[in-house]
Protein backbone atom coordinates (compact mmCIF):
# COMPACT_ATOMS: atom_id res chain seq x y z
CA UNK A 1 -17.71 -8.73 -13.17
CA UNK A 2 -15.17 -8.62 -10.30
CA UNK A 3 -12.39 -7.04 -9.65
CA UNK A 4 -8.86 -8.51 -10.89
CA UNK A 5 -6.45 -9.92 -8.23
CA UNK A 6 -4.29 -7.54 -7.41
CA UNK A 7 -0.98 -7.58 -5.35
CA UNK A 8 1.01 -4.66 -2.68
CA UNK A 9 4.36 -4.21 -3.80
CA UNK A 10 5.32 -1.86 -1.64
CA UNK A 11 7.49 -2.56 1.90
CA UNK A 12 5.82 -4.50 4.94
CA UNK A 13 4.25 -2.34 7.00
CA UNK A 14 3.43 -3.72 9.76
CA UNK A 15 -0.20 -4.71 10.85
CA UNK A 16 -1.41 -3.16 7.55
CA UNK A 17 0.01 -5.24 4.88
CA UNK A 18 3.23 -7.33 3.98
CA UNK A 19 4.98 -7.16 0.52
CA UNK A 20 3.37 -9.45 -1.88
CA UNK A 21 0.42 -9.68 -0.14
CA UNK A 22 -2.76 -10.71 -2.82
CA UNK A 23 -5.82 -9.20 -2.82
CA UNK A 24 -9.43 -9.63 -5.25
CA UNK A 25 -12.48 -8.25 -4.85
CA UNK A 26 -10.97 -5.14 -2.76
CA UNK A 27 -8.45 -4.22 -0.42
CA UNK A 28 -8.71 -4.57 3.23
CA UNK A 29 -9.68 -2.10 4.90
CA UNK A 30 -6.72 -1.04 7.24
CA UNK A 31 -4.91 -0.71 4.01
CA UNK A 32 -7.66 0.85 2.71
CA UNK A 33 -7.55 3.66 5.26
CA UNK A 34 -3.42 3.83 4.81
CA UNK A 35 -3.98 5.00 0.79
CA UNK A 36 -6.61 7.50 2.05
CA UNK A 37 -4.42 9.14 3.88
CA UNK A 38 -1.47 8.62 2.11
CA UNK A 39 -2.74 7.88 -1.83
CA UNK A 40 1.03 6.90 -3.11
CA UNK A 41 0.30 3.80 -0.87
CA UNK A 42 -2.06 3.33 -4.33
CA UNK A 43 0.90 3.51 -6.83
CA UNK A 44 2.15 0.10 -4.72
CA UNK A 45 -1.17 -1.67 -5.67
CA UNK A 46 -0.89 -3.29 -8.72
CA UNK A 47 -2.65 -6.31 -10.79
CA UNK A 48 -1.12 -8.93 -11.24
CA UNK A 49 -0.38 -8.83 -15.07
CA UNK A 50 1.85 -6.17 -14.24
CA UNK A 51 3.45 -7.07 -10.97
CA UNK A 52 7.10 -8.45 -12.72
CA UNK A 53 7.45 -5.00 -14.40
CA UNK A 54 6.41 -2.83 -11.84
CA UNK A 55 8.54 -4.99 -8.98
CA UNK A 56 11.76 -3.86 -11.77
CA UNK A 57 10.51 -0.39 -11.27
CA UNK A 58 10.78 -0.35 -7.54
CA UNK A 59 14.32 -1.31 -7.80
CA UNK A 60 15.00 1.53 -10.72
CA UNK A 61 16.38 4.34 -8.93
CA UNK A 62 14.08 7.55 -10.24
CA UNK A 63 11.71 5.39 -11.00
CA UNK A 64 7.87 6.84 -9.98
CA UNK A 65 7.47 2.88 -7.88
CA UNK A 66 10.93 3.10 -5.99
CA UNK A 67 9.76 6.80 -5.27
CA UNK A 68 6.88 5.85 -4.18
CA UNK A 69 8.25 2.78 -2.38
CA UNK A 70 11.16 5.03 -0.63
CA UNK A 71 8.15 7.26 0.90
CA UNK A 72 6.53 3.93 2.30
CA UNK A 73 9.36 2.92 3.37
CA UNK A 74 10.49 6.42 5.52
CA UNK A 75 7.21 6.37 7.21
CA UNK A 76 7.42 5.85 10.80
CA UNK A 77 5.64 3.25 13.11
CA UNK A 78 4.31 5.74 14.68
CA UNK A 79 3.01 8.47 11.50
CA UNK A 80 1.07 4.79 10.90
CA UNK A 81 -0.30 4.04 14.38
CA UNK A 82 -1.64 7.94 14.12
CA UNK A 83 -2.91 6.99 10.58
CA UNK A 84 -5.03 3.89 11.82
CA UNK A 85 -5.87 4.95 15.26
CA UNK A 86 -7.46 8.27 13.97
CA UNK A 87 -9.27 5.61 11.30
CA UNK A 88 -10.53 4.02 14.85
CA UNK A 89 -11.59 7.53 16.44
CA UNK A 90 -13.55 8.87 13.22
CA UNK A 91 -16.15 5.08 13.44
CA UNK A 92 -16.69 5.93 17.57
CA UNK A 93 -18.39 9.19 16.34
């Protein structure tokens, strides 16, 4: 069996993923690479059964998903471009 759709409800980040993008069968890689080095990027990544409730819990102040949300959010463009280029440096070797 597959894996269930699942969607990012976490905030844009730019050339990795946009909120509400939909994924099945995996997540891309660049993303991929993001939750490796940053696994609450994972706590953002939900199926879609549960996307309504855990899109209320992103707005709930204390909530583990707006924590984890807030900590997307505060990373800079550049802690990503690090993130992803040293992705790119680790396949040339």
């Amino acid at each position: 069996m597959g894996e269930s759709a699942v969607m990012y409800i976490g905030p844009t980040i730019r050339g990795v993923a946009r909120h509400g993008d939909t994924f099945s069968g995996g997540i891309p890689g660049r993303l991929e690479t993001l939750a490796e080095s940053r696994p609450i990027v994972r706590d953002l990544i939900v199926p879609l059964s549960r996307v309504v409730e855990a899109a209320k819990e992103t707005g709930t102040e204390g909530m583990a998903l707006a924590i984890a949300y807030g900590r997307i959010l505060s990373m800079s463009d550049e802690e990503i471009r690090e993130i992803m280029e040293g992705e790119k440096k680790d396949v040339k070797l």
